[in-house]
C-alpha atoms as a PDB file:
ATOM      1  CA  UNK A   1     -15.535   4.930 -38.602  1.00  0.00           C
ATOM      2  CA  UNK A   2     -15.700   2.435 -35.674  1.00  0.00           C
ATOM      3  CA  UNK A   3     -12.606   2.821 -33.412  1.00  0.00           C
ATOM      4  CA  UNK A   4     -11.739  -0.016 -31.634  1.00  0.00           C
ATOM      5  CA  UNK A   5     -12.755  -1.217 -28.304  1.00  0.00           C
ATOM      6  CA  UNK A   6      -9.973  -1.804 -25.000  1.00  0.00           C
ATOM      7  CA  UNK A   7      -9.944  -4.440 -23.078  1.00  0.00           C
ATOM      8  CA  UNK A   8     -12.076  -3.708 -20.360  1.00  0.00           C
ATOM      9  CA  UNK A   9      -9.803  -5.805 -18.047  1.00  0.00           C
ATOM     10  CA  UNK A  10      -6.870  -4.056 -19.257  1.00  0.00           C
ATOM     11  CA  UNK A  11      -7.883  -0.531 -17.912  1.00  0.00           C
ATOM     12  CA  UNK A  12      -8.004   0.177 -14.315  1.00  0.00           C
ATOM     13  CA  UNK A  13     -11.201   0.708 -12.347  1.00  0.00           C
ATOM     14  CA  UNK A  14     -10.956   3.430 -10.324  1.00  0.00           C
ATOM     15  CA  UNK A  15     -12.940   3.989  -6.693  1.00  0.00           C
ATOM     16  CA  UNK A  16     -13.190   6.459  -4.203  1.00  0.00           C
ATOM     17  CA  UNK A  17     -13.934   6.965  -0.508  1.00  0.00           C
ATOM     18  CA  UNK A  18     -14.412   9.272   2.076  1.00  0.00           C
ATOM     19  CA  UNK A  19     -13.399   9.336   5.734  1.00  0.00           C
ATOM     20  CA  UNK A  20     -13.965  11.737   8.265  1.00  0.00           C
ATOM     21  CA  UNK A  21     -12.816  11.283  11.902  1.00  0.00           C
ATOM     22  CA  UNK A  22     -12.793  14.180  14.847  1.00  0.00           C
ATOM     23  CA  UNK A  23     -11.889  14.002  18.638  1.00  0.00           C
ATOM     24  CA  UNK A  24     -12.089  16.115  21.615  1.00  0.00           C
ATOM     25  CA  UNK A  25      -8.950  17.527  23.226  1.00  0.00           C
ATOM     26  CA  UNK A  26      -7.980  15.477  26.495  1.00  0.00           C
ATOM     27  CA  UNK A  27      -8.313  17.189  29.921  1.00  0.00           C
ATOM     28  CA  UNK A  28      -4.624  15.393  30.995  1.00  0.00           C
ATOM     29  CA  UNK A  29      -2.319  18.143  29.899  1.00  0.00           C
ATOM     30  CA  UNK A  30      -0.024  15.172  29.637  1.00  0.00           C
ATOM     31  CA  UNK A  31      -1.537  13.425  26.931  1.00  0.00           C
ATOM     32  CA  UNK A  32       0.874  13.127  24.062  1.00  0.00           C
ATOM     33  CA  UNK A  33      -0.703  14.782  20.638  1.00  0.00           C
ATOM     34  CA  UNK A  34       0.296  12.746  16.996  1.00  0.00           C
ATOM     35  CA  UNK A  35      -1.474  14.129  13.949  1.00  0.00           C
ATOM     36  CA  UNK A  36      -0.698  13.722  10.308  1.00  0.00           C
ATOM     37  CA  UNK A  37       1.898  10.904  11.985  1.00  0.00           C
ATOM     38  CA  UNK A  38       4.080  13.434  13.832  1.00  0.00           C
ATOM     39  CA  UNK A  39       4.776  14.110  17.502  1.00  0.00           C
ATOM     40  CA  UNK A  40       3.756  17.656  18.372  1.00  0.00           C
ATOM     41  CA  UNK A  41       5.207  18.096  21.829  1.00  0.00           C
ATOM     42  CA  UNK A  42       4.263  21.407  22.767  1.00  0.00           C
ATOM     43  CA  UNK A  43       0.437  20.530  22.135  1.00  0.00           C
ATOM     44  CA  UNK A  44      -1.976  18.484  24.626  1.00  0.00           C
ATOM     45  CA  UNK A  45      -3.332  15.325  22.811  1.00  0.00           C
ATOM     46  CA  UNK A  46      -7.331  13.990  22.453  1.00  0.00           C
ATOM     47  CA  UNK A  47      -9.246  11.615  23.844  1.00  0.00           C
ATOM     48  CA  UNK A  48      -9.181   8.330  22.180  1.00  0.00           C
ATOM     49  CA  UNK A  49      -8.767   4.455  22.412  1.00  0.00           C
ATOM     50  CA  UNK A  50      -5.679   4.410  19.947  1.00  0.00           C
ATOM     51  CA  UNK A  51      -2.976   7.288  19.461  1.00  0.00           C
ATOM     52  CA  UNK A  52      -6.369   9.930  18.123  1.00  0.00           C
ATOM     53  CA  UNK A  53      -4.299  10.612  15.168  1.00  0.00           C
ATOM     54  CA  UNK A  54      -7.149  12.112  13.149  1.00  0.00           C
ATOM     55  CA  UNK A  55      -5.870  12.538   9.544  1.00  0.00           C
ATOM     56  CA  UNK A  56      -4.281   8.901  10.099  1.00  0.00           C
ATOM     57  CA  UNK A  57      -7.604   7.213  10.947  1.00  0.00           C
ATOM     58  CA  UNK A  58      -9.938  10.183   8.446  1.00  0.00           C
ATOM     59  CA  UNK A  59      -7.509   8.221   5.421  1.00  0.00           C
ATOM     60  CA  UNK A  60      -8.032   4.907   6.520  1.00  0.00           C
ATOM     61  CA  UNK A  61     -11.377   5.361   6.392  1.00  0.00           C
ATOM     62  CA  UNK A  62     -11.422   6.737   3.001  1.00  0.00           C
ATOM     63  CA  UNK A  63      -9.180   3.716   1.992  1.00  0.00           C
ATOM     64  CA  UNK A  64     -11.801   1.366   3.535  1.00  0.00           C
ATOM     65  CA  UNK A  65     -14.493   2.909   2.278  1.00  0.00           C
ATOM     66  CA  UNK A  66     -13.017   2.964  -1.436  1.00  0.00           C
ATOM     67  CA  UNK A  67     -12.390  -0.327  -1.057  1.00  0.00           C
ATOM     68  CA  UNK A  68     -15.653  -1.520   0.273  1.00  0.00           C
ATOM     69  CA  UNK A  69     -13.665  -3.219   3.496  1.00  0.00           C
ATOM     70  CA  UNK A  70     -16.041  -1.762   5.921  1.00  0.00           C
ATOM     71  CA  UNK A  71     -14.504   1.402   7.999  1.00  0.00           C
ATOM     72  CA  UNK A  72     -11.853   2.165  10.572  1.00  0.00           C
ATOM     73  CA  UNK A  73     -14.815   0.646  13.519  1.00  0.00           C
ATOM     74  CA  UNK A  74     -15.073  -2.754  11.896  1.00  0.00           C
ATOM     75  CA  UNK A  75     -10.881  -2.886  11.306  1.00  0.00           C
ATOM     76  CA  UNK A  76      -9.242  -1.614  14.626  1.00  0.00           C
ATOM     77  CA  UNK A  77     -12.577  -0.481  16.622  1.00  0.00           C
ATOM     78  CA  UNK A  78     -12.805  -0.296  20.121  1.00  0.00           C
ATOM     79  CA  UNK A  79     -13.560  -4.105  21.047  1.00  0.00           C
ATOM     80  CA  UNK A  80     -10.076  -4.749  19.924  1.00  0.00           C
ATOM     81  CA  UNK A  81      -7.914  -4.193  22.585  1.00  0.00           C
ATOM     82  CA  UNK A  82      -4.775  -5.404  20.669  1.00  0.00           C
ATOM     83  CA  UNK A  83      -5.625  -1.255  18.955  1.00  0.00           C
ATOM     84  CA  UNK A  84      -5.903   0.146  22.222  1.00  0.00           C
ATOM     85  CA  UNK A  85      -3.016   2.898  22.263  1.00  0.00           C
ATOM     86  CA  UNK A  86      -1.539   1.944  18.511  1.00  0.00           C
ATOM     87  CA  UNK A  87      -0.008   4.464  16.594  1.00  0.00           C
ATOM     88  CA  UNK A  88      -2.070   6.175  13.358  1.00  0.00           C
ATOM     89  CA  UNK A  89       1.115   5.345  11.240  1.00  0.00           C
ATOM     90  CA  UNK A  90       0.251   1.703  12.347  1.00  0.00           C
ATOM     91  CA  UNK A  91      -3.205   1.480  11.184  1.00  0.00           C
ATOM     92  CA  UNK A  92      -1.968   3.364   8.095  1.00  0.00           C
ATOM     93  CA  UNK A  93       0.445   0.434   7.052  1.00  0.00           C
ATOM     94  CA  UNK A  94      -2.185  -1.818   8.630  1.00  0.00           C
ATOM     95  CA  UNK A  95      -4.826  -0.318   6.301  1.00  0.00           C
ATOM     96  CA  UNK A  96      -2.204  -0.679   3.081  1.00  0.00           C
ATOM     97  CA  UNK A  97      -1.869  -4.670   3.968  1.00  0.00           C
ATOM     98  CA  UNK A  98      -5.559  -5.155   3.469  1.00  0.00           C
ATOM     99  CA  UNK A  99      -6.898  -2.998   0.947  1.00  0.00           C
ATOM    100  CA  UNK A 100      -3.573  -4.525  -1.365  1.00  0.00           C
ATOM    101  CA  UNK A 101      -4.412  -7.914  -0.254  1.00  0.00           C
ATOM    102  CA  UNK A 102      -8.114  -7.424  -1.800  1.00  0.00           C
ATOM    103  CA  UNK A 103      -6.574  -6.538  -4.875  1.00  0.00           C
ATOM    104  CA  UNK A 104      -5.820  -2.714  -4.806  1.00  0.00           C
ATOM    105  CA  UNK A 105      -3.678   0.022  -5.206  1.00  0.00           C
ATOM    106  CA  UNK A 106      -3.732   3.371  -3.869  1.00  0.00           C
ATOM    107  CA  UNK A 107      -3.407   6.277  -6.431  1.00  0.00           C
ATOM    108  CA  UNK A 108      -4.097   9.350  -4.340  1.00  0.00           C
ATOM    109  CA  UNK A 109      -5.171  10.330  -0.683  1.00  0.00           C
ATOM    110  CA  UNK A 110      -6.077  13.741   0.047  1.00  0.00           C
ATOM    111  CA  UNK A 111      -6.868  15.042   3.695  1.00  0.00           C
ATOM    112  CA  UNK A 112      -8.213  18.193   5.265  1.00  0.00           C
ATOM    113  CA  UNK A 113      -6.832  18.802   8.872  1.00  0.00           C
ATOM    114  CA  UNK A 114      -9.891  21.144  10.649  1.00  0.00           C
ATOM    115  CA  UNK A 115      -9.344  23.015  13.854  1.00  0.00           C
ATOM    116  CA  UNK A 116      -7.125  25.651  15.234  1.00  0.00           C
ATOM    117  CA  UNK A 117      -4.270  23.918  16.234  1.00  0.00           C
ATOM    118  CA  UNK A 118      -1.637  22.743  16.182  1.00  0.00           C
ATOM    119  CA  UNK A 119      -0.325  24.748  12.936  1.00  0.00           C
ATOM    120  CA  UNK A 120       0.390  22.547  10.071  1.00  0.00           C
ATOM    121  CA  UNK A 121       2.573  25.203   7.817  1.00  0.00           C
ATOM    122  CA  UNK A 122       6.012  24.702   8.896  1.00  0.00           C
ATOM    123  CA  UNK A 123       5.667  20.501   9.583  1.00  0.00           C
ATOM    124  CA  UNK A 124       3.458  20.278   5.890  1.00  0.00           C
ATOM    125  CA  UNK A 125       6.236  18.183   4.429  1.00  0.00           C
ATOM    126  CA  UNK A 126       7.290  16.558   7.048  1.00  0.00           C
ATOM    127  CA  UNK A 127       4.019  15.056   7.405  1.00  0.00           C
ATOM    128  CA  UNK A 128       3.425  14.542   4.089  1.00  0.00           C
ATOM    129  CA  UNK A 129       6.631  12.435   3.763  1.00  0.00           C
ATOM    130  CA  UNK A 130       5.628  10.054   7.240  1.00  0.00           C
ATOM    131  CA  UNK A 131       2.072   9.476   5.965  1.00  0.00           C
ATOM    132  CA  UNK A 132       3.115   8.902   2.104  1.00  0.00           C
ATOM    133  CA  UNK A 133       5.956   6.138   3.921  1.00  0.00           C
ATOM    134  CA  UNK A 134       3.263   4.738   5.655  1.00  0.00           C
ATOM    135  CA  UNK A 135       1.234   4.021   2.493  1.00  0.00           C
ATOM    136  CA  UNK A 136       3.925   2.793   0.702  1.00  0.00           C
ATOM    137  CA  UNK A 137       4.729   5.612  -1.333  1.00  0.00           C
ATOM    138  CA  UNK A 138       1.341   6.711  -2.416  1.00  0.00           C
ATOM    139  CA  UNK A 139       0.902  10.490  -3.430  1.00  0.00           C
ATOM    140  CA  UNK A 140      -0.263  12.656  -0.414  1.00  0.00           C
ATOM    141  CA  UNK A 141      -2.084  16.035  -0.414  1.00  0.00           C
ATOM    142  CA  UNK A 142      -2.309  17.813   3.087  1.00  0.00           C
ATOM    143  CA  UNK A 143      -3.973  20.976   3.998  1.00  0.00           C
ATOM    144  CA  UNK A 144      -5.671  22.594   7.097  1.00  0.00           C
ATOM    145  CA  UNK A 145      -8.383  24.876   7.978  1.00  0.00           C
ATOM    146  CA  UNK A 146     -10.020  26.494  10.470  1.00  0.00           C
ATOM    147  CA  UNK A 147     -13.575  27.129  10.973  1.00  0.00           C
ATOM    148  CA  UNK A 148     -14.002  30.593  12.028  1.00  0.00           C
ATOM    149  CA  UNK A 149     -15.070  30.331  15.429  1.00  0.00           C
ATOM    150  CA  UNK A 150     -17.794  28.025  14.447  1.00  0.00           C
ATOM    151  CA  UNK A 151     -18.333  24.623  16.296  1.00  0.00           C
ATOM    152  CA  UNK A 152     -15.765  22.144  18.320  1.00  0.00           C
ATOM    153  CA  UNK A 153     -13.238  22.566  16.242  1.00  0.00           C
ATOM    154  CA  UNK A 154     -13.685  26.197  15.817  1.00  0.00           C
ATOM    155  CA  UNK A 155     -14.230  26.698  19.653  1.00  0.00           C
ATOM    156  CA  UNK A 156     -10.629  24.907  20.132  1.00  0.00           C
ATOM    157  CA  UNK A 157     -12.546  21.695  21.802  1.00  0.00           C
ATOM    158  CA  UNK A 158     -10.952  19.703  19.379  1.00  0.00           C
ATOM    159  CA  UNK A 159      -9.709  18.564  15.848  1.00  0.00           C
ATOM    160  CA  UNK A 160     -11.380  16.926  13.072  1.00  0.00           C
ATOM    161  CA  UNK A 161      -9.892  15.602   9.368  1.00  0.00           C
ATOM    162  CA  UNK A 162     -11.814  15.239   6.255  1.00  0.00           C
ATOM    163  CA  UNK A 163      -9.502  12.607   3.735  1.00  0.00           C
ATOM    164  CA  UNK A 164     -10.804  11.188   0.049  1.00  0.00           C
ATOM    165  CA  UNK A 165      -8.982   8.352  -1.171  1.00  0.00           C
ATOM    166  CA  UNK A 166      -8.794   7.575  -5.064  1.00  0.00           C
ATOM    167  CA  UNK A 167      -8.100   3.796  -5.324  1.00  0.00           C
ATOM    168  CA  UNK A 168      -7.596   0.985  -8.526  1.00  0.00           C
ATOM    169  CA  UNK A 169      -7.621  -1.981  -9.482  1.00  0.00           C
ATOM    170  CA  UNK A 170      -7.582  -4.573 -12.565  1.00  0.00           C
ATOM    171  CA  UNK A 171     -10.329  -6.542 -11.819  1.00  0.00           C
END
């Protein structure tokens, strides 16, 4: 028995994308530190031309990659100096604008904080509430590892974020 066939333009097309994005911790003790979105004031920041919010600028990534809108270099890169200092949660929304305007919708981001610190446990939901506001709602998964001892991150030089992003549309 032949069952019958959908639409194909009435099923969404899924895509996916990966974004990874790591920076060195700053030598100015002063330098403010913003992961996941949040101000963590008892930690020293990283070096970088916008706020270094890794697991901000790992998901755009992932969303521009999904999306095939280039990555977070090409978008806000470093010959942009209208970037220079911007908040992650920024270039979140930022991302959002453009990867709706090309006709899609964000189902999913997942991200993987890697380094020693800061401790993610008791701001998990707090972070997962910014970023999820900053994507317009979109679900948010969150986690954090270490990496025994084992490279920058693992040496405390620095912090790195792993984020996939599961993306449709009904073209």
């Amino acid at each position: 028995m032949d069952l019958p066939h959908p639409d194909e333009h009435s099923l969404p097309h899924f895509r996916t994308g990966v974004g990874v994005d790591a920076h060195a911790f700053a030598t100015d003790r002063d330098r403010p530190m913003w992961l996941a979105g949040l101000f963590w004031p008892d930690e020293i920041g990283v070096e970088a031309h916008s706020d270094g919010d890794v697991v901000a600028h790992a998901i755009c990534d992932a969303l521009f990659s999904a999306a095939g809108l280039g990555d977070l270099g090409t978008n806000f890169g470093v010959d942009r100096p209208e970037y220079s200092g911007v908040a992650g949660i920024q270039l979140l929304a930022e991302t959002l604008h453009r990867i709706s305007e090309a006709g899609f919708q964000i189902s999913n981001v997942a991200v993987q904080i890697v380094g020693n610190r800061p401790k993610l446990g008791q701001r998990r939901a707090e972070a997962i509430a910014v970023l999820s506001n900053a994507l317009g709602g979109a679900d948010v998964s969150l986690t954090a590892t270490t990496t025994d001892g084992l490279g920058f991150t693992g040496e405390g030089r620095g912090i790195a974020a792993i984020a996939s992003a599961l993306i449709l549309t009904h073209f």
